[in-house]
Every structure is written in C-alpha cells, then in structure tokens.
N, C-alpha and C. Protein backbone atom coordinates (compact mmCIF):
# COMPACT_ATOMS: atom_id res chain seq x y z
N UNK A 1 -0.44 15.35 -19.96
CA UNK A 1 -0.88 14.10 -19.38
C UNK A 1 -1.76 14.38 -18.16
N UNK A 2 -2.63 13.24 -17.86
CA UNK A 2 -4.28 13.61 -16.97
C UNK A 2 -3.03 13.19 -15.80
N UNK A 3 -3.35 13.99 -14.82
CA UNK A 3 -2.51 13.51 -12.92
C UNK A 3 -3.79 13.11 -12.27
N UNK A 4 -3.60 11.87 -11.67
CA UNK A 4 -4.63 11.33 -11.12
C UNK A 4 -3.89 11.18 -9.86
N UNK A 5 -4.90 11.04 -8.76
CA UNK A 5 -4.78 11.14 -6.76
C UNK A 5 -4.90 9.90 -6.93
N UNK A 6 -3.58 9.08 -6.05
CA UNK A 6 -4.35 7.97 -5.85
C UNK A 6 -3.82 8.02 -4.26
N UNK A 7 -4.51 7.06 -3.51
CA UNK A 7 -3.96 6.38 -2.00
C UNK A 7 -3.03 5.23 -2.23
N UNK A 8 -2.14 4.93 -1.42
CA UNK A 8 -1.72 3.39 -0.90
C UNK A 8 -1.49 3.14 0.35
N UNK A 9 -1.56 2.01 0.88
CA UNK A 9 -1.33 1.66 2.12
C UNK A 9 0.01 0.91 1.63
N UNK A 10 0.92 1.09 2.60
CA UNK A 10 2.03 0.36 3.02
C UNK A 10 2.37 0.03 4.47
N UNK A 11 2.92 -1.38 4.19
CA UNK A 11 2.67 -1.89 5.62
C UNK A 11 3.77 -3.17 5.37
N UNK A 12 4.91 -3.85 6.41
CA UNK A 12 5.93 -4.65 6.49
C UNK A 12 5.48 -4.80 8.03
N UNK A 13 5.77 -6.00 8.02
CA UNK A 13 6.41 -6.96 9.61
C UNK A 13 7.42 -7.70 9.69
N UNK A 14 8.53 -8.11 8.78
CA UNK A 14 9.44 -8.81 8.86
C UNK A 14 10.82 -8.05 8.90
N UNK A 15 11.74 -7.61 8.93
CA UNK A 15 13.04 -7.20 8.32
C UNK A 15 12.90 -5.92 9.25
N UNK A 16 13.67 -4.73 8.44
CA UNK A 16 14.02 -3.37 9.19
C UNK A 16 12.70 -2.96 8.85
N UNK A 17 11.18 -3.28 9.39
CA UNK A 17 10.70 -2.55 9.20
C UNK A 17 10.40 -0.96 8.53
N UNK A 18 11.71 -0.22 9.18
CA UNK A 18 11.05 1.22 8.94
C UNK A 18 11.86 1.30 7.44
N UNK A 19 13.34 0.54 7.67
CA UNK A 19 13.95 1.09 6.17
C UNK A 19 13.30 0.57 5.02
N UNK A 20 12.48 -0.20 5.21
CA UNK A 20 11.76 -0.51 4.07
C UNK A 20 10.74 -0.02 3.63
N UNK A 21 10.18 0.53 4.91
CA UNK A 21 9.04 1.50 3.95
C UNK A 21 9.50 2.67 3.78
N UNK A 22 10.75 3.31 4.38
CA UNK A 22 11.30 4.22 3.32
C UNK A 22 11.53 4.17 2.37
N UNK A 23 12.66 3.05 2.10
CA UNK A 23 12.56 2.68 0.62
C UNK A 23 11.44 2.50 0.00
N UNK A 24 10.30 1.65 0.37
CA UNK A 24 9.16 1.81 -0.59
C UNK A 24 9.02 3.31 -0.61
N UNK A 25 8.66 3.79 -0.26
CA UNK A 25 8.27 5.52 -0.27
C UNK A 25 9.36 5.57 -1.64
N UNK A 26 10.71 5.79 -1.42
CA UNK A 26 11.60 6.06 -2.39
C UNK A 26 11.13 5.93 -3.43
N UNK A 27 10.82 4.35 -3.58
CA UNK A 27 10.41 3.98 -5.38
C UNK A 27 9.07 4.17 -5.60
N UNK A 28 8.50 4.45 -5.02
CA UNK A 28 7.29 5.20 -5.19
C UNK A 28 7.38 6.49 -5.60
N UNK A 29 8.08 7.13 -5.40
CA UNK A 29 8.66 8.29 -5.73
C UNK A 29 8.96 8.42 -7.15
N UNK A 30 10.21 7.78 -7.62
CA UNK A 30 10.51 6.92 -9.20
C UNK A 30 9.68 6.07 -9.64
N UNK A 31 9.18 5.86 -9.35
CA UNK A 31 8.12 4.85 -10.00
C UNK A 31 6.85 5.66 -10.46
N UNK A 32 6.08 5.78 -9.75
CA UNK A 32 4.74 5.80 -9.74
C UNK A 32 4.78 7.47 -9.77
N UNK A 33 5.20 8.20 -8.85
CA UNK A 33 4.61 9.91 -9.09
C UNK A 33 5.28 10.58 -7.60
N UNK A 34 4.17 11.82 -7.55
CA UNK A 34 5.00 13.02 -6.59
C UNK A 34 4.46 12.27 -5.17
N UNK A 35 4.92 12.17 -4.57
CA UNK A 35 4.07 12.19 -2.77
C UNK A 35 3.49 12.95 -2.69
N UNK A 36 2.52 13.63 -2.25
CA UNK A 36 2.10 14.90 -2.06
C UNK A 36 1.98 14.66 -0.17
N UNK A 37 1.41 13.90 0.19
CA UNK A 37 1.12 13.75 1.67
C UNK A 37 1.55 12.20 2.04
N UNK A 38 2.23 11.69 3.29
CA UNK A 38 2.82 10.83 4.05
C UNK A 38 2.08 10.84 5.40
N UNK A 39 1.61 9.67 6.00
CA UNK A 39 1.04 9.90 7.44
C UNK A 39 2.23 9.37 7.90
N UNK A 40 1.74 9.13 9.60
CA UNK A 40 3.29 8.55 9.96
C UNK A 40 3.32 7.12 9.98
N UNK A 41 3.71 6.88 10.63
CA UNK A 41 4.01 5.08 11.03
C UNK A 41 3.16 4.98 11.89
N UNK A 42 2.36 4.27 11.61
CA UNK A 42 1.36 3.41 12.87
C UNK A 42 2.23 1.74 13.04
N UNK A 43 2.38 1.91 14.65
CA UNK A 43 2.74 -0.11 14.64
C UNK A 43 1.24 -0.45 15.46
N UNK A 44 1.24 -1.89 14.46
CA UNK A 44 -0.18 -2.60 14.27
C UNK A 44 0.24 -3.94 15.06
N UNK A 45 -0.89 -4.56 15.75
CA UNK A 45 -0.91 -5.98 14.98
C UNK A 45 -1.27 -6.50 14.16
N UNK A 46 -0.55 -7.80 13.71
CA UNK A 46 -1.03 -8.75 12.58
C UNK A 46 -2.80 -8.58 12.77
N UNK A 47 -3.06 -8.23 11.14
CA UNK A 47 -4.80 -8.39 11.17
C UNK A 47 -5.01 -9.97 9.77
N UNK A 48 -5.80 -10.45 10.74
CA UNK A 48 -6.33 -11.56 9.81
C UNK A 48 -5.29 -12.79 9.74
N UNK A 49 -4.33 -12.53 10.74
CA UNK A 49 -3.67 -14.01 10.93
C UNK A 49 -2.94 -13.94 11.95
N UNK A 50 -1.90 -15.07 13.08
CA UNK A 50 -0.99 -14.80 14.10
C UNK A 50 -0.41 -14.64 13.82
N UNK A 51 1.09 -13.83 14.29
CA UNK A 51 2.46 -13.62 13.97
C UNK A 51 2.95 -12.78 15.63
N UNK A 52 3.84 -13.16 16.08
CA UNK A 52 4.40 -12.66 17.00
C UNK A 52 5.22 -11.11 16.54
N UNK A 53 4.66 -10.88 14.63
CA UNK A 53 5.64 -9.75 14.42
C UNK A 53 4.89 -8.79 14.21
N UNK A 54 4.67 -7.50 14.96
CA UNK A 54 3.96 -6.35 14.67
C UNK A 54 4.12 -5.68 13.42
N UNK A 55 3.51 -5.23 13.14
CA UNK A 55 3.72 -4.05 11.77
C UNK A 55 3.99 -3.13 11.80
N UNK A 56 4.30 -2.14 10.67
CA UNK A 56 4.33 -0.90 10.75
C UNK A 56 3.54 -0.50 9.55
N UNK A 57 2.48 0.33 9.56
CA UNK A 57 1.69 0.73 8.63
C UNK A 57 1.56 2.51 8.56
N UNK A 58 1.42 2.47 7.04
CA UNK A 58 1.01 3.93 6.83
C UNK A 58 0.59 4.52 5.28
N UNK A 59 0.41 5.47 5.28
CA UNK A 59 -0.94 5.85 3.82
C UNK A 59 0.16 7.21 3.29
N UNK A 60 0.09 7.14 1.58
CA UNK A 60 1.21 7.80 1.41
C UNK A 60 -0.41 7.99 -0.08
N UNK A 61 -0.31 10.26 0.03
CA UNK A 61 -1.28 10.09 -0.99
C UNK A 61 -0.24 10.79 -2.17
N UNK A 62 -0.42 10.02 -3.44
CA UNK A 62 0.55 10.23 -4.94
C UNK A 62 -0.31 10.91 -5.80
N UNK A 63 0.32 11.65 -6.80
CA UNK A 63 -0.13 12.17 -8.12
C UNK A 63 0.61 11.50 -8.82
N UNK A 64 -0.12 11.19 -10.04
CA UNK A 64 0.42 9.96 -10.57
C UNK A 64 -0.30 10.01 -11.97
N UNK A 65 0.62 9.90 -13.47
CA UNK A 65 0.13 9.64 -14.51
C UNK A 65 0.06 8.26 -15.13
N UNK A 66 0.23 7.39 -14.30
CA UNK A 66 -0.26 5.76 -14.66
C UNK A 66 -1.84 5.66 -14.12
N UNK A 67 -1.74 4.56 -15.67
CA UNK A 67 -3.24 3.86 -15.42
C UNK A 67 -3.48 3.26 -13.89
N UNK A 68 -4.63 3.03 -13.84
CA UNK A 68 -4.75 1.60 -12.65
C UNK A 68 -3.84 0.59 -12.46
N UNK A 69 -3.66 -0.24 -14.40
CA UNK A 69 -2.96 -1.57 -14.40
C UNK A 69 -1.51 -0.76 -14.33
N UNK A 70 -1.32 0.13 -14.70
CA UNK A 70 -0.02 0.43 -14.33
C UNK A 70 0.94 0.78 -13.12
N UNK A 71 -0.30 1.34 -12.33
CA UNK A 71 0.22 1.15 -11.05
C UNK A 71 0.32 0.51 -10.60
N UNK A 72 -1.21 -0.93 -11.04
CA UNK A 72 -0.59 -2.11 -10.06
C UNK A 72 0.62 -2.86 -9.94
N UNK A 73 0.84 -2.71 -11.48
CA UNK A 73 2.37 -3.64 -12.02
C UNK A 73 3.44 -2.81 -11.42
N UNK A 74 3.43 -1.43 -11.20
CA UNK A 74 4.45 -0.64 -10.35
C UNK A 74 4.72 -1.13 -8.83
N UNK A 75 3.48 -1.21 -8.30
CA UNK A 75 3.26 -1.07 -7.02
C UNK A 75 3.93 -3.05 -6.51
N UNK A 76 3.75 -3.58 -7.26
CA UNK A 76 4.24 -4.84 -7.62
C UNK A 76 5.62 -5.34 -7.86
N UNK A 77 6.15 -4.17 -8.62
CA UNK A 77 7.96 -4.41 -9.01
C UNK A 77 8.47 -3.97 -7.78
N UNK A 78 7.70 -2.96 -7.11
CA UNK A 78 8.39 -2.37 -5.67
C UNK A 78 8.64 -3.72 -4.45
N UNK A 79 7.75 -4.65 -4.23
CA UNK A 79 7.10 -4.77 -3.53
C UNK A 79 8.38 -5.83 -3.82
N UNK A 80 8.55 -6.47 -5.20
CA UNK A 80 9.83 -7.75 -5.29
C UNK A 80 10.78 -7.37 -5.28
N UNK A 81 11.11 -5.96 -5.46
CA UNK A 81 12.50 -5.02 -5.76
C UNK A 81 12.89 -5.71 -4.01
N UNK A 82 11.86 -5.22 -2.83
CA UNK A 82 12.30 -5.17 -1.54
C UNK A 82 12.06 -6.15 -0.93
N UNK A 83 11.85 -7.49 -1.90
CA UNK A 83 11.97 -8.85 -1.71
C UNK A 83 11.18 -9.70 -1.05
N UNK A 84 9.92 -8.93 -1.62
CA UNK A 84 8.66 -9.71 -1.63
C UNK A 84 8.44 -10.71 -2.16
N UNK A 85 8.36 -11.93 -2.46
CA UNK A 85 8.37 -12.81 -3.15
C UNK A 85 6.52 -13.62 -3.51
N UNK A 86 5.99 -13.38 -2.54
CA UNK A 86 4.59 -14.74 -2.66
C UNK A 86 3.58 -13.06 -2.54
N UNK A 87 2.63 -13.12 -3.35
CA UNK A 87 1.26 -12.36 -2.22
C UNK A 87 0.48 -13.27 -1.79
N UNK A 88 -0.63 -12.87 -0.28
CA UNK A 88 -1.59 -13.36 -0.03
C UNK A 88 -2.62 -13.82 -0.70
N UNK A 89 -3.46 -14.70 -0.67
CA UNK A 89 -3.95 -15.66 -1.38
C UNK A 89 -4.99 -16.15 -1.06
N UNK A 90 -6.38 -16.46 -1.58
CA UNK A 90 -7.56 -16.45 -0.80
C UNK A 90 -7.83 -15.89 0.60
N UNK A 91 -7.53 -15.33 1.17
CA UNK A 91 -7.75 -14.76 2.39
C UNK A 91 -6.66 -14.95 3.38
N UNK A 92 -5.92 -15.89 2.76
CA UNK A 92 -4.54 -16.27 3.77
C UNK A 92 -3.76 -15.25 3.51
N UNK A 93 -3.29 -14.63 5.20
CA UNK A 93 -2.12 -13.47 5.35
C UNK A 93 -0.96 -14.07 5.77
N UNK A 94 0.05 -13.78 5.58
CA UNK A 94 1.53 -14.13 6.74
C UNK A 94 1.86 -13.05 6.32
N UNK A 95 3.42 -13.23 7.23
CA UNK A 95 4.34 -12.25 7.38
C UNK A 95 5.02 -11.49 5.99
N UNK A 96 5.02 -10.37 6.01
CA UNK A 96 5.69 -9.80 4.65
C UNK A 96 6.63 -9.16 5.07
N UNK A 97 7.70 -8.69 3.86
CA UNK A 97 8.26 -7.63 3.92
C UNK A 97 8.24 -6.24 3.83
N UNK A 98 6.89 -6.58 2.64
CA UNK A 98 6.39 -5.31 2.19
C UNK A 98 4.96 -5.33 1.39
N UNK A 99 4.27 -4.40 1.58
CA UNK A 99 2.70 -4.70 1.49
C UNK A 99 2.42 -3.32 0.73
N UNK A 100 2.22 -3.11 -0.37
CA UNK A 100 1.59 -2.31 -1.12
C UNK A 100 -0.05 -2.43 -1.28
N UNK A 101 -0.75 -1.74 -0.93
CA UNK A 101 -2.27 -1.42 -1.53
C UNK A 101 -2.75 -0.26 -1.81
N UNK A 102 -3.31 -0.52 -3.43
CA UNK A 102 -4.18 0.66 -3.86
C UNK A 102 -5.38 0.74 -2.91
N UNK A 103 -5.47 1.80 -2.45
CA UNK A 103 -6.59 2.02 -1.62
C UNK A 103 -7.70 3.12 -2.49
N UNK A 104 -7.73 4.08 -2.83
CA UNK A 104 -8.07 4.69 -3.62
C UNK A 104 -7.82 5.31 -5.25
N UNK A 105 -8.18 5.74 -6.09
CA UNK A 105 -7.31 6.00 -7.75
C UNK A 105 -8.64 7.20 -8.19
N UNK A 106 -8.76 8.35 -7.78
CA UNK A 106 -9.71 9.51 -8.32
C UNK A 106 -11.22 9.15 -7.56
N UNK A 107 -12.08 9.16 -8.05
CA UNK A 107 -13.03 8.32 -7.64
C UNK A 107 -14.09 7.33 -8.19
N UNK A 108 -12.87 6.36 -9.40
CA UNK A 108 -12.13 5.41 -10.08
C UNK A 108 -13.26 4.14 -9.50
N UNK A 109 -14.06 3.27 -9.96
CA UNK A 109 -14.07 1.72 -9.24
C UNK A 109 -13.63 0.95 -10.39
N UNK A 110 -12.84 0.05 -9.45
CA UNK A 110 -12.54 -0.89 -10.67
C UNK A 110 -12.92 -2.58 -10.06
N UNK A 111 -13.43 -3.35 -10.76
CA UNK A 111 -13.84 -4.97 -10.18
C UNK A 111 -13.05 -5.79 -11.20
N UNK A 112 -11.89 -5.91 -11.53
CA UNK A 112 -11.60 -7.49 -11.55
C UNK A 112 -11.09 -8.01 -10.80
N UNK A 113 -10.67 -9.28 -11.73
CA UNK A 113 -10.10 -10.47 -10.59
C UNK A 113 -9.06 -10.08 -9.75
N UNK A 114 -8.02 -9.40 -10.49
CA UNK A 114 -6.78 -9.29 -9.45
C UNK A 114 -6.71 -7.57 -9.38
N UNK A 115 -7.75 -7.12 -9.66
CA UNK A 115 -7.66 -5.23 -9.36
C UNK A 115 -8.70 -4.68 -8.75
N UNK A 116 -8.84 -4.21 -7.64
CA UNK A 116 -10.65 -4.19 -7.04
C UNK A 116 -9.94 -2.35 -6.69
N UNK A 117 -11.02 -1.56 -6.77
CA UNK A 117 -10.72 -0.13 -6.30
C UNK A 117 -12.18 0.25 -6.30
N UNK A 118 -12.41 1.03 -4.92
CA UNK A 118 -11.63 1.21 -4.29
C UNK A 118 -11.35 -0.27 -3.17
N UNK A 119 -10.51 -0.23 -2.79
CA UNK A 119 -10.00 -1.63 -1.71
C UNK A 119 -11.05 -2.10 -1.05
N UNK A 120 -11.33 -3.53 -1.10
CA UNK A 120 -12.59 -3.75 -0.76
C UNK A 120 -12.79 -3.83 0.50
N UNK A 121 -11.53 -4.10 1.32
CA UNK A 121 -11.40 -4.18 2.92
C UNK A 121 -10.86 -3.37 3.27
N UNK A 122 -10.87 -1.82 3.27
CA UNK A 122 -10.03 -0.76 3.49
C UNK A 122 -10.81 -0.61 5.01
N UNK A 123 -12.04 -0.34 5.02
CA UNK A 123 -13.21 0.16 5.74
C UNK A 123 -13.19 -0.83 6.89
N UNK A 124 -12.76 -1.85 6.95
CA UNK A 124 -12.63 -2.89 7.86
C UNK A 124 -11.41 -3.04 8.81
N UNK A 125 -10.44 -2.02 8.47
CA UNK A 125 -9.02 -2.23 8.82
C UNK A 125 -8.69 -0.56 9.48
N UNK A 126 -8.30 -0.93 10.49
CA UNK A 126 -8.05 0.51 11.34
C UNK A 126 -6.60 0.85 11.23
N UNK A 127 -5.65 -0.09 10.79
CA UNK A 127 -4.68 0.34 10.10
C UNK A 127 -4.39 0.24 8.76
N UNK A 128 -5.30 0.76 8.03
CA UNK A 128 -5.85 1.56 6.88
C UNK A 128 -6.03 2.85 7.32
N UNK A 129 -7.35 2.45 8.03
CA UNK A 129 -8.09 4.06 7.95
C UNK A 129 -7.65 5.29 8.85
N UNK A 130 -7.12 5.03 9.81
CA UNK A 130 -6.24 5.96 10.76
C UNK A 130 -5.51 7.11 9.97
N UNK A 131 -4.58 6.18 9.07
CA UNK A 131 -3.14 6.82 8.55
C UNK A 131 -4.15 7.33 7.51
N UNK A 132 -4.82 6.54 6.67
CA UNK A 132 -5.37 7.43 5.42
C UNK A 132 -6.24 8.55 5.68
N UNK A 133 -7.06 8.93 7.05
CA UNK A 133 -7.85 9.92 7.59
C UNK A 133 -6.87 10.55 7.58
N UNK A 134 -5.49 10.38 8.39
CA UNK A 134 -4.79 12.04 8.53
C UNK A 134 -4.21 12.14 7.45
N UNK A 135 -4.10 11.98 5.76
CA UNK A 135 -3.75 12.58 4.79
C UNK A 135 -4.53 12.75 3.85
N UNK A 136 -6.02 12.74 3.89
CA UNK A 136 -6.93 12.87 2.81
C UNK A 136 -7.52 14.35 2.61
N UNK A 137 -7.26 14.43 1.47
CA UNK A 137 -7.73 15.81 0.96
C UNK A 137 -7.05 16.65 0.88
C-alpha cells in the first residue's frame, strides 16, 4: 500500500483543552496512521470570531494509507468521538472542542465543496503556520 505525508492542524478552546488533543493525537494514531512528527502546543487567540476562550493549537505530521475522502471521514469521527457536534459554517467560527484540519496530503490539490487541499486559509493563520514550520520535512 502507497504511504502518503499528510499535515493536520489541531486546535480546541472549550473543555480540558490539552486532554483532548491528546486524545485526538491518540485516535489519530488508530485511525488514520504513524505520527511521525508533533509540534508543541501553541495557546492562541480565537481567530475569526470573539470568545473569552483561548486555544490551544498544534500540527501533527502522519503517514497514512487513506485516501483524501478517507481521511476526511476519519478526521471527522475523531472530532464527534471527542464531542464535536456542529462544524463551522460559511465563515462563522465559535468555540469547539476539537478542530481537525487537513492542511497538507503529498503535494495532492484537491477543490471540492466540502474538501479543499491544500487548506485554503492555512497561509493566513499564524496558528497554523508556526506549529506546522517546526515539523515540516
């Protein structure tokens, strides 16, 4: 089977922050493929809406033998496993529990409606690009 690199960003503001993106890490682990590289925890503020609740963000790079759509639907079961319930929605952000994004998948583009790669606002977001600079390559 082909092992494909992909990126994700993970990122929570509501709950135990950190145990949850361990746990995401975890099922990312079972789920989707190997970790190969973890940055650390960056705490953010809310980007693109108010919230009095900071974040914690960080870029975790996987080897991984799922498709695109398969990761997304992975990256997706994680995200309700840790009781995510709604995603963001035309441009409207609030508070999550847990925030999965494909940020990168080989050097892969993909344009539909609900799958864009590489992330179309990665480049715009400094808690993106921080954590994903110190684990690329």
């Amino acid at each position: 089977m082909t092992k494909h690199t992909v990126y994700l960003a993970l990122g929570a503001n509501i709950g135990d922050r950190r145990t949850t993106m361990l746990r995401a890490i975890d099922r990312i682990k079972e789920l989707i493929g190997t970790v190969e590289r973890q940055s650390v925890f960056y705490e953010t503020e809310p980007w693109g809406f108010a919230s009095p609740h900071r974040f914690l963000n960080a870029c975790v790079r996987v080897s991984t033998t799922l498709s695109p759509r398969q990761l997304l639907a992975a990256t997706q079961q994680i995200e309700r496993v840790l009781g995510r319930m709604t995603k963001s929605a035309d441009g409207v952000y609030h508070d999550r529990v847990i925030d999965i994004d494909i940020l990168l998948y080989d050097d892969l583009r993909v344009d539909e409606p609900d799958l864009k790669i590489p992330h179309p606002l990665m480049t715009e977001r400094d808690f993106v690009m921080i954590p994903l600079r110190e684990i690329l390559g």
